[in-house]
C-alpha atoms as a PDB file:
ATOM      1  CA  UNK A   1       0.000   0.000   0.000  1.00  0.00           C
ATOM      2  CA  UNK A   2       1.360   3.349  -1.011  1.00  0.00           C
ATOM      3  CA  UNK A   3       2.235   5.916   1.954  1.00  0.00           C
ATOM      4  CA  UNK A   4       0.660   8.342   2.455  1.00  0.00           C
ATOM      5  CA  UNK A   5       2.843  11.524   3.126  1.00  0.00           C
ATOM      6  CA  UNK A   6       2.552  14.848   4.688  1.00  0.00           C
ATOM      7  CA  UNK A   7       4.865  17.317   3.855  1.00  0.00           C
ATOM      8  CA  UNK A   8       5.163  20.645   6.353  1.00  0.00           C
ATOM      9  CA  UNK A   9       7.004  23.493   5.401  1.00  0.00           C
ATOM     10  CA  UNK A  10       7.205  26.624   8.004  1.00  0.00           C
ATOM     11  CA  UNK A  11       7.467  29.622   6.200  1.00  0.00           C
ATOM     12  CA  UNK A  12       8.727  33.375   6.749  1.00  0.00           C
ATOM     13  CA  UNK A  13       9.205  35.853   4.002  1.00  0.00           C
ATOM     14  CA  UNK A  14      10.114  33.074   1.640  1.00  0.00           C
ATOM     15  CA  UNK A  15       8.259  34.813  -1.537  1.00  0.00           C
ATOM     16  CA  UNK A  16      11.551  34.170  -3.692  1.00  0.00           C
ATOM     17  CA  UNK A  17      11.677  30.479  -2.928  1.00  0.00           C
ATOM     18  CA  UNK A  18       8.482  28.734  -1.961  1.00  0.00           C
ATOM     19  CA  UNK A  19       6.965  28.844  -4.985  1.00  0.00           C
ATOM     20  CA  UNK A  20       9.974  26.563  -6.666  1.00  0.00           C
ATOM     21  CA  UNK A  21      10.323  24.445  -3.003  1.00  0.00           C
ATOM     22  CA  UNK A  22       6.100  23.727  -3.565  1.00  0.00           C
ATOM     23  CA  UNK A  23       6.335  22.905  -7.109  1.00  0.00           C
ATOM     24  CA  UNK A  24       9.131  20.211  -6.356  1.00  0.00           C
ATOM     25  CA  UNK A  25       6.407  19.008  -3.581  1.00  0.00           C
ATOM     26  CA  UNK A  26       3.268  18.831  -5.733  1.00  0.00           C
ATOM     27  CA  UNK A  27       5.117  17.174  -8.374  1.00  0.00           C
ATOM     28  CA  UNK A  28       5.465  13.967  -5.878  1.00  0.00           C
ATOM     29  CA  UNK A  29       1.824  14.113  -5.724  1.00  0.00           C
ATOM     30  CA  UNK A  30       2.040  14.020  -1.937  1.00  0.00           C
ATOM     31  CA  UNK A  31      -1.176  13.000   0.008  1.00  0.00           C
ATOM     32  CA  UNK A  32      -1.147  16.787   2.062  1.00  0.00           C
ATOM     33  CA  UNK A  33       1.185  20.246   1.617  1.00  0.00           C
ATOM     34  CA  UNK A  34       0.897  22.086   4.916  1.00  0.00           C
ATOM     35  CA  UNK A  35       2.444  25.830   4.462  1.00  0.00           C
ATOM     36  CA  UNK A  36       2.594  27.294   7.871  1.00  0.00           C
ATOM     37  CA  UNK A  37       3.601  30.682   7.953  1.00  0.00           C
ATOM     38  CA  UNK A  38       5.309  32.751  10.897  1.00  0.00           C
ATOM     39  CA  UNK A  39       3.989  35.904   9.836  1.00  0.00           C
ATOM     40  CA  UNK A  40       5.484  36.749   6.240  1.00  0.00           C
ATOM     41  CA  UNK A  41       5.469  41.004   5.367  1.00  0.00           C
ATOM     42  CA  UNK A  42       5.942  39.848   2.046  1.00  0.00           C
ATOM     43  CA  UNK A  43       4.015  37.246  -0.898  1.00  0.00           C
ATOM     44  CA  UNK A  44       5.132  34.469   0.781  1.00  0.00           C
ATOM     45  CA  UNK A  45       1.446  33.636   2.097  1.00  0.00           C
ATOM     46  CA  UNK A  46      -0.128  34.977  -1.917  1.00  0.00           C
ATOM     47  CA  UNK A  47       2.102  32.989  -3.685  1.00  0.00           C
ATOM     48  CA  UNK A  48       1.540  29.533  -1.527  1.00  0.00           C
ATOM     49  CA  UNK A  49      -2.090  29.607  -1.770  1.00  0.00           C
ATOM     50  CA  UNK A  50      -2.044  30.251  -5.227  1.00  0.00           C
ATOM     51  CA  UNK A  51      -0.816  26.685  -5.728  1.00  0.00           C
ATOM     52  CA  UNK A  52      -3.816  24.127  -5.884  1.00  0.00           C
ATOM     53  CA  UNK A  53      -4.083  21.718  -2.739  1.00  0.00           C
ATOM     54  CA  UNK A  54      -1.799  23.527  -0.520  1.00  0.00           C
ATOM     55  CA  UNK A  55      -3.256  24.396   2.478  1.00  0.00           C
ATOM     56  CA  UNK A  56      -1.779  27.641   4.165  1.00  0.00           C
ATOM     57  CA  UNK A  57      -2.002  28.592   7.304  1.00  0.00           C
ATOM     58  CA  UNK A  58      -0.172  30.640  11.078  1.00  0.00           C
ATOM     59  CA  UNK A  59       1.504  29.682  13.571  1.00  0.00           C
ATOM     60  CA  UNK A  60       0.426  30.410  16.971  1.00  0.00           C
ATOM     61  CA  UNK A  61       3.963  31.399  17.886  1.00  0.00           C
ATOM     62  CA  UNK A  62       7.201  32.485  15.525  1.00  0.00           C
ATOM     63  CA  UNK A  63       9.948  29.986  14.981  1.00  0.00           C
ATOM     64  CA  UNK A  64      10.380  26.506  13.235  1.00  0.00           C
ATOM     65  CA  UNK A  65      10.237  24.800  16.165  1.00  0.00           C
ATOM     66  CA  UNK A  66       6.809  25.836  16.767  1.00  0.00           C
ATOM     67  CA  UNK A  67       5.181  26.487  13.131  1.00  0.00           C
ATOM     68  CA  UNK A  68       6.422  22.888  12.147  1.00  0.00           C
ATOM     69  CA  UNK A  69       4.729  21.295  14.922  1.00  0.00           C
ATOM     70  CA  UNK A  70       1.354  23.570  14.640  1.00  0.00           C
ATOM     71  CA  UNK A  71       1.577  21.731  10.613  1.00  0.00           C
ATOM     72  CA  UNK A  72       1.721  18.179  12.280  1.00  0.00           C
ATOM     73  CA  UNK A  73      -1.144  18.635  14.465  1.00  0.00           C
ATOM     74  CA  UNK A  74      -3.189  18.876  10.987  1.00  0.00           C
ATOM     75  CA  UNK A  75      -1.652  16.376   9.661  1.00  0.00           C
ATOM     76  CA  UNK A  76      -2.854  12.501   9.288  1.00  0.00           C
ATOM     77  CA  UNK A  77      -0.140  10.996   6.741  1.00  0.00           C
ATOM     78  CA  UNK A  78       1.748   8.002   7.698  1.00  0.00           C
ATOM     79  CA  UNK A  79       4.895   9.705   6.987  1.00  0.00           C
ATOM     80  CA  UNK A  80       5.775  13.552   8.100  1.00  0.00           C
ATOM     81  CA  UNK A  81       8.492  15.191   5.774  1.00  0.00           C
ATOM     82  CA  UNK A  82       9.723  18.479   7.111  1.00  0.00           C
ATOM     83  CA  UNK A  83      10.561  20.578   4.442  1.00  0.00           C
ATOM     84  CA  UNK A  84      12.306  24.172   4.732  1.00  0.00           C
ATOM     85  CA  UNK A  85      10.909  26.772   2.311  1.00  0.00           C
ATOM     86  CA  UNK A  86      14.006  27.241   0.496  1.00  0.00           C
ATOM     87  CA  UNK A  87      14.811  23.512  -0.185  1.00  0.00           C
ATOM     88  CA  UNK A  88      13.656  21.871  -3.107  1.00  0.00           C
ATOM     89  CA  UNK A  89      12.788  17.522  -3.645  1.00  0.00           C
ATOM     90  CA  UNK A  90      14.454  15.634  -6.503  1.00  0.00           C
ATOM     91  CA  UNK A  91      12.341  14.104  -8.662  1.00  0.00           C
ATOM     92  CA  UNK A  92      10.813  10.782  -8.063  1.00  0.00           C
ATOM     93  CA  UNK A  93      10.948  11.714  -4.061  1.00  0.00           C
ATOM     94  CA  UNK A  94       7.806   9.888  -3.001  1.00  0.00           C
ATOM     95  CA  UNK A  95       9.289   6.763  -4.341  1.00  0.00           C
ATOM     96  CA  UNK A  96      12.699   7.181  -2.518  1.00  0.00           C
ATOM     97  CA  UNK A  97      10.724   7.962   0.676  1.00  0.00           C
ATOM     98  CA  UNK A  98       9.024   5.182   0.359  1.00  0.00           C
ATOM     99  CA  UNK A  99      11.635   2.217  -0.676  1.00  0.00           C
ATOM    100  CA  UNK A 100      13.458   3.638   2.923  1.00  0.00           C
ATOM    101  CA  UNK A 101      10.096   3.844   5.089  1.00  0.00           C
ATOM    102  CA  UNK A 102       9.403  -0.144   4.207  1.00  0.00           C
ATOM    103  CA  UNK A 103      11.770  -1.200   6.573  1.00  0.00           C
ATOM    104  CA  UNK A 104       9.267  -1.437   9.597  1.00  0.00           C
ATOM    105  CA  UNK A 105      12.215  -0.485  11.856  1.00  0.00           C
ATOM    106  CA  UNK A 106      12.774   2.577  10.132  1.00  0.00           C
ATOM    107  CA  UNK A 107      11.774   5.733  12.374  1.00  0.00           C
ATOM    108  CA  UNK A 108      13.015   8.036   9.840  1.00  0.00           C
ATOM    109  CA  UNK A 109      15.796   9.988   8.259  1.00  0.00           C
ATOM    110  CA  UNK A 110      16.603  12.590   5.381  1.00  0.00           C
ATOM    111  CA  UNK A 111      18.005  13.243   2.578  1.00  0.00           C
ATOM    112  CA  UNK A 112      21.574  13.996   1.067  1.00  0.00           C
ATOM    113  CA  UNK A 113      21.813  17.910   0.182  1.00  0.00           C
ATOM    114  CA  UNK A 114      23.170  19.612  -2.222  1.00  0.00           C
ATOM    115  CA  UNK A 115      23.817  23.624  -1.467  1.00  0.00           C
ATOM    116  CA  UNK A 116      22.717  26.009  -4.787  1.00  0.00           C
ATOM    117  CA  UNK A 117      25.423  27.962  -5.438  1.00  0.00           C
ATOM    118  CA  UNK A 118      27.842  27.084  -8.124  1.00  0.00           C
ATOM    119  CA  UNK A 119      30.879  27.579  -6.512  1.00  0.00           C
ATOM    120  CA  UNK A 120      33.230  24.716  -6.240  1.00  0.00           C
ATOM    121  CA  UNK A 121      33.122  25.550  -2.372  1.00  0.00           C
ATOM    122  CA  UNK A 122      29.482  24.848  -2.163  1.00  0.00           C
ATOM    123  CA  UNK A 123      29.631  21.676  -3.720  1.00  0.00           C
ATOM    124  CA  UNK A 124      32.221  20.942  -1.311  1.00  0.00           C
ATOM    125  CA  UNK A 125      30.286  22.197   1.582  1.00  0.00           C
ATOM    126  CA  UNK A 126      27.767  19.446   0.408  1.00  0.00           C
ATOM    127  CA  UNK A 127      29.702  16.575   0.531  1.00  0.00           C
ATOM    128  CA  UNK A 128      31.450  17.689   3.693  1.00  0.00           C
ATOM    129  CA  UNK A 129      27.753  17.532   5.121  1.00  0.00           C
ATOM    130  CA  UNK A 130      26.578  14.212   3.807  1.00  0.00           C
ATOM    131  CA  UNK A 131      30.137  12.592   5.190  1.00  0.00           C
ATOM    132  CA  UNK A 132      29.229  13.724   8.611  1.00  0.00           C
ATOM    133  CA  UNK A 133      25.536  11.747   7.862  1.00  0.00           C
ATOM    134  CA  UNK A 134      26.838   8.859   7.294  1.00  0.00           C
ATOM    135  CA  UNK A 135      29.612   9.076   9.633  1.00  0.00           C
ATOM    136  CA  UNK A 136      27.798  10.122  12.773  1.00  0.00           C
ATOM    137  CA  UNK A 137      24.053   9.978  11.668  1.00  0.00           C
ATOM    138  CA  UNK A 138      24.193  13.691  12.607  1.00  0.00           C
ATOM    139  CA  UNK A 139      21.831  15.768  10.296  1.00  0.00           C
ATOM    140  CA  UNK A 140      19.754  18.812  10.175  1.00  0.00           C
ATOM    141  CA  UNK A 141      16.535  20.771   9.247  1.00  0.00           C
ATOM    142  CA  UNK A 142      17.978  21.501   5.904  1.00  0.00           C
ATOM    143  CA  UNK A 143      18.028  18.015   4.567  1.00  0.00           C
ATOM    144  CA  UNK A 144      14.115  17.659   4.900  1.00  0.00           C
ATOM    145  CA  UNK A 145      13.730  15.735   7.778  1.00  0.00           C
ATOM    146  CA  UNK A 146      11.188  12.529   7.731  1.00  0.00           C
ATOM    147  CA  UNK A 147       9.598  10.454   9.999  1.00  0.00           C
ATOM    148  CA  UNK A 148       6.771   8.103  10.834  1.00  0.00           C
ATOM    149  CA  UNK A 149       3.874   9.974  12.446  1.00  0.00           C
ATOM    150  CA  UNK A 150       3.725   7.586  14.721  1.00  0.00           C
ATOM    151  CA  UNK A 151       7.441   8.531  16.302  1.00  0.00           C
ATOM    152  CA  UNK A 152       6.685  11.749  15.943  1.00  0.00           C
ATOM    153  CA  UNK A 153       3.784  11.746  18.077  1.00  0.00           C
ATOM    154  CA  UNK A 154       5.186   9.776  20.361  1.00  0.00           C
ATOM    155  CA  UNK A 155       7.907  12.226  20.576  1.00  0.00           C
ATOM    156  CA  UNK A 156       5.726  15.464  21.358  1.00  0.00           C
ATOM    157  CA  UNK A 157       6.901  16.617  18.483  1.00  0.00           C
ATOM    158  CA  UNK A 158       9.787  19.221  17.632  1.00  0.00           C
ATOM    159  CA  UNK A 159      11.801  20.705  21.418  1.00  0.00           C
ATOM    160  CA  UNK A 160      10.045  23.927  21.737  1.00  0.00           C
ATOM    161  CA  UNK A 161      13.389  25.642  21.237  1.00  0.00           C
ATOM    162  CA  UNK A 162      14.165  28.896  19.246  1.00  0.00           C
ATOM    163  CA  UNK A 163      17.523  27.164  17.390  1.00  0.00           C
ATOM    164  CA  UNK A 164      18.729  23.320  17.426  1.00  0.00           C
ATOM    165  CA  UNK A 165      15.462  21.827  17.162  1.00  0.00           C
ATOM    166  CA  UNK A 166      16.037  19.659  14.114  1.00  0.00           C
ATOM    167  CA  UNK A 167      19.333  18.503  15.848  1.00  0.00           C
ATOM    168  CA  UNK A 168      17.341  17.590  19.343  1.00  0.00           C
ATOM    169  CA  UNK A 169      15.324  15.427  17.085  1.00  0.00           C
ATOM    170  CA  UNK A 170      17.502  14.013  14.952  1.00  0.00           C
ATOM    171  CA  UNK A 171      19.237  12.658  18.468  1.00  0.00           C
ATOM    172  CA  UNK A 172      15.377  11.285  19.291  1.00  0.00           C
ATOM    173  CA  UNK A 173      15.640   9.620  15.946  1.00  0.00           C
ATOM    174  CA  UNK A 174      18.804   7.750  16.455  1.00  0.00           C
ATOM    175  CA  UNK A 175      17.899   6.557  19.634  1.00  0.00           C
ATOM    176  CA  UNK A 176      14.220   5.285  18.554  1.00  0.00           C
ATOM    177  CA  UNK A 177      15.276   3.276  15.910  1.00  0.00           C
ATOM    178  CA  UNK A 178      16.631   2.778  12.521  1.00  0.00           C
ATOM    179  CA  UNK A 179      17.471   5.936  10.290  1.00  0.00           C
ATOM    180  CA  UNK A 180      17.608   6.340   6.642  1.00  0.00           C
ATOM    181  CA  UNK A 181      19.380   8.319   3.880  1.00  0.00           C
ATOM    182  CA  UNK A 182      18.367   8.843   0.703  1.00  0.00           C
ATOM    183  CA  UNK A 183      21.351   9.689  -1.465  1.00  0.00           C
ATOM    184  CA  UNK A 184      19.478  11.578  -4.358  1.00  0.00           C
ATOM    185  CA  UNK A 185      19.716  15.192  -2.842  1.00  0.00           C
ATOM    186  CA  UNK A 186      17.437  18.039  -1.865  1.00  0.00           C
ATOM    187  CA  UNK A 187      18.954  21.277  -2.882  1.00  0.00           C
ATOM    188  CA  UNK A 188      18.688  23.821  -0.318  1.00  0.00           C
ATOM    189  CA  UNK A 189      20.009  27.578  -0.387  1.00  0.00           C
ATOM    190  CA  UNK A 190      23.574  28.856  -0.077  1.00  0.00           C
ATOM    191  CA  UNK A 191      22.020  32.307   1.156  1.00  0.00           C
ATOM    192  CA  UNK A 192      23.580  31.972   4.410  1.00  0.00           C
ATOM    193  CA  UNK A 193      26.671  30.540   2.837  1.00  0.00           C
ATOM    194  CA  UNK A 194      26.955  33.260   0.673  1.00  0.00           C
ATOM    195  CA  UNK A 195      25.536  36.280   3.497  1.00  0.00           C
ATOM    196  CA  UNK A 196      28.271  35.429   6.131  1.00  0.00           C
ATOM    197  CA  UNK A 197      31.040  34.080   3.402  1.00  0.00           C
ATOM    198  CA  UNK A 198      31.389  30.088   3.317  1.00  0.00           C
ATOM    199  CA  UNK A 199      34.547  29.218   5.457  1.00  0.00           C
ATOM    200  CA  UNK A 200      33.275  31.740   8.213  1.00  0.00           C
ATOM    201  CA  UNK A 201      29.741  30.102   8.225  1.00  0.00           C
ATOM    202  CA  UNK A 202      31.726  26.733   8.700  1.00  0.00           C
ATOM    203  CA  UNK A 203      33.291  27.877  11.619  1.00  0.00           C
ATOM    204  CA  UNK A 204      30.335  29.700  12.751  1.00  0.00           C
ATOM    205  CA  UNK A 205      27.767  26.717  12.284  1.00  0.00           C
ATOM    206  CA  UNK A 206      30.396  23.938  13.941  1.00  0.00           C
ATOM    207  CA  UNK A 207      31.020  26.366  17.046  1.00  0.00           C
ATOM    208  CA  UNK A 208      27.565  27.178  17.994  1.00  0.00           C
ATOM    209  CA  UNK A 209      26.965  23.683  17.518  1.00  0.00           C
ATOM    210  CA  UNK A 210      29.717  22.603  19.993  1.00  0.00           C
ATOM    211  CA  UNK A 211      28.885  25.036  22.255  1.00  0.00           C
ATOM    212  CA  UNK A 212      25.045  23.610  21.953  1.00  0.00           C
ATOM    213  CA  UNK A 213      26.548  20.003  22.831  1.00  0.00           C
ATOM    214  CA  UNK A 214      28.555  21.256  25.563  1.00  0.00           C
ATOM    215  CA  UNK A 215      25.605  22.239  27.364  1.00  0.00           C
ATOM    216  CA  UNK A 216      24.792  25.938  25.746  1.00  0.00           C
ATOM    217  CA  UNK A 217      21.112  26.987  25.940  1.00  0.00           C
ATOM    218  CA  UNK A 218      19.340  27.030  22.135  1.00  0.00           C
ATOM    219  CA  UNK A 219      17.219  29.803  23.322  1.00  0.00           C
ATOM    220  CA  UNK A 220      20.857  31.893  24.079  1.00  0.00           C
ATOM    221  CA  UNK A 221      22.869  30.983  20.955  1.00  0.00           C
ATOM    222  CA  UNK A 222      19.856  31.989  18.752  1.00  0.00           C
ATOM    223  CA  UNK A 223      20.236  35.701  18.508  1.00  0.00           C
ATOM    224  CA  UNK A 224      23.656  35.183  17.678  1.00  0.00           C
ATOM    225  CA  UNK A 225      22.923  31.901  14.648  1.00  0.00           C
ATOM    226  CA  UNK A 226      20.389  34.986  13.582  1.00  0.00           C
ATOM    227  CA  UNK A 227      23.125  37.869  13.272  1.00  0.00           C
ATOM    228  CA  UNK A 228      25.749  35.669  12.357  1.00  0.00           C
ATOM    229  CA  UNK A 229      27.963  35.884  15.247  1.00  0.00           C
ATOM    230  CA  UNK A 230      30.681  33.774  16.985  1.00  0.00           C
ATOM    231  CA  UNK A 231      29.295  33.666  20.986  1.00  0.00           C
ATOM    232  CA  UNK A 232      31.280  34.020  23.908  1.00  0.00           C
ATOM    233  CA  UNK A 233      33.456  30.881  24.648  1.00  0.00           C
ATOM    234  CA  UNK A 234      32.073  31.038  28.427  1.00  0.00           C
ATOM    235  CA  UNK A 235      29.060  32.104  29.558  1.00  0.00           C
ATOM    236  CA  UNK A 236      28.702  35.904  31.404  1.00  0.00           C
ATOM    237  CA  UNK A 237      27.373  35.568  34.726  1.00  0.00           C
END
């Protein structure tokens, strides 16, 4: 029996990308498209609902954390796929979901990524990030995260946390079962890449994470993942 999947993508002033990251979705034919905005000042919101079977709505609070688990409450597919506005599926992704979700063992996983710039750094930057995958299981929001409802609900759904949230799950993930990759890539921006410069946001994005494992608060490295920022090595008292 085919799958039935739900794909959620939260949303905010994404009116240059979600209209490519839905047409990639619809073209699966998936069995729901949840768009749940965090209060867009631009066409984000215009552009989503113009495309046919989407369903658009807010989120009761800003942040991913929060609008991604507000599109899983409406959900009833057997699979969840998390998708971030500015990531697109390859083709034929319903069918690669699904070959990985038969294995009834299988809580979830994602999906290799590939970044969109054309720099040979960015294609670099990929692989770097699909080593780690397979290396460490380690993965993040940008490599559309997907998961049996089931887990998910089991869960309580994504840490109510303003940063980190994909990684706190992705942890849940590894220790609830079996996790799968699908090699075909997503393709997700190289704005932030290409915003903070691409060795700095490696540096950046591996110290906040550190500091996050070492016992760092999400809610206190946030502002500074938003501005681009290295933190303070130790805390301020």
């Amino acid at each position: 029996m085919k799958k039935r999947v739900s794909v959620i993508i939260p949303s905010l002033n994404e009116e240059e990308s979600i209209g490519k990251t839905l047409a990639s979705v619809i073209a699966g034919d998936p069995f729901e498209v949840v768009v749940v905005d965090g209060g867009s000042t631009d066409r984000t919101i215009e552009i989503a609902r113009a495309h046919p079977g989407v369903t658009v709505t807010g989120a009761w609070r800003r942040g991913r954390a929060a609008q991604m688990n507000e599109g899983a409450r409406m959900c009833s597919g057997d699979t969840f796929l998390f998708l971030h506005a500015d990531t697109t599926l390859p083709g034929g992704w319903p069918f690669l979901l699904g070959e990985k979700m038969r294995d009834a063992e299988t809580v979830g996983g994602c999906f290799f990524v590939r970044l969109s710039g054309s720099r040979f750094i960015y294609r670099l930057i990929g692989w770097m990030i699909n080593a780690r995958t397979l290396l460490f299981r380690s993965f993040t929001g940008d490599q559309a995260m997907f998961m049996r409802r089931e887990f998910f609900e089991s869960t309580g759904g994504f840490p109510d946390v303003r940063l980190m949230e994909d990684l706190m799950m992705a942890d849940r993930m590894r220790r609830g079962g079996k996790v799968a990759f699908i090699g075909k890539p997503v393709i997700t921006s190289s704005r932030k890449w290409e915003r903070w410069g691409p060795v700095r946001t490696i540096f950046l994005m591996w110290y906040i994470k550190t500091l996050f494992r070492t016992g760092r608060s999400p809610e206190k490295l946030a502002p500074y993942y938003r501005e681009g920022e290295f933190p303070p090595l130790f805390e301020r008292s």
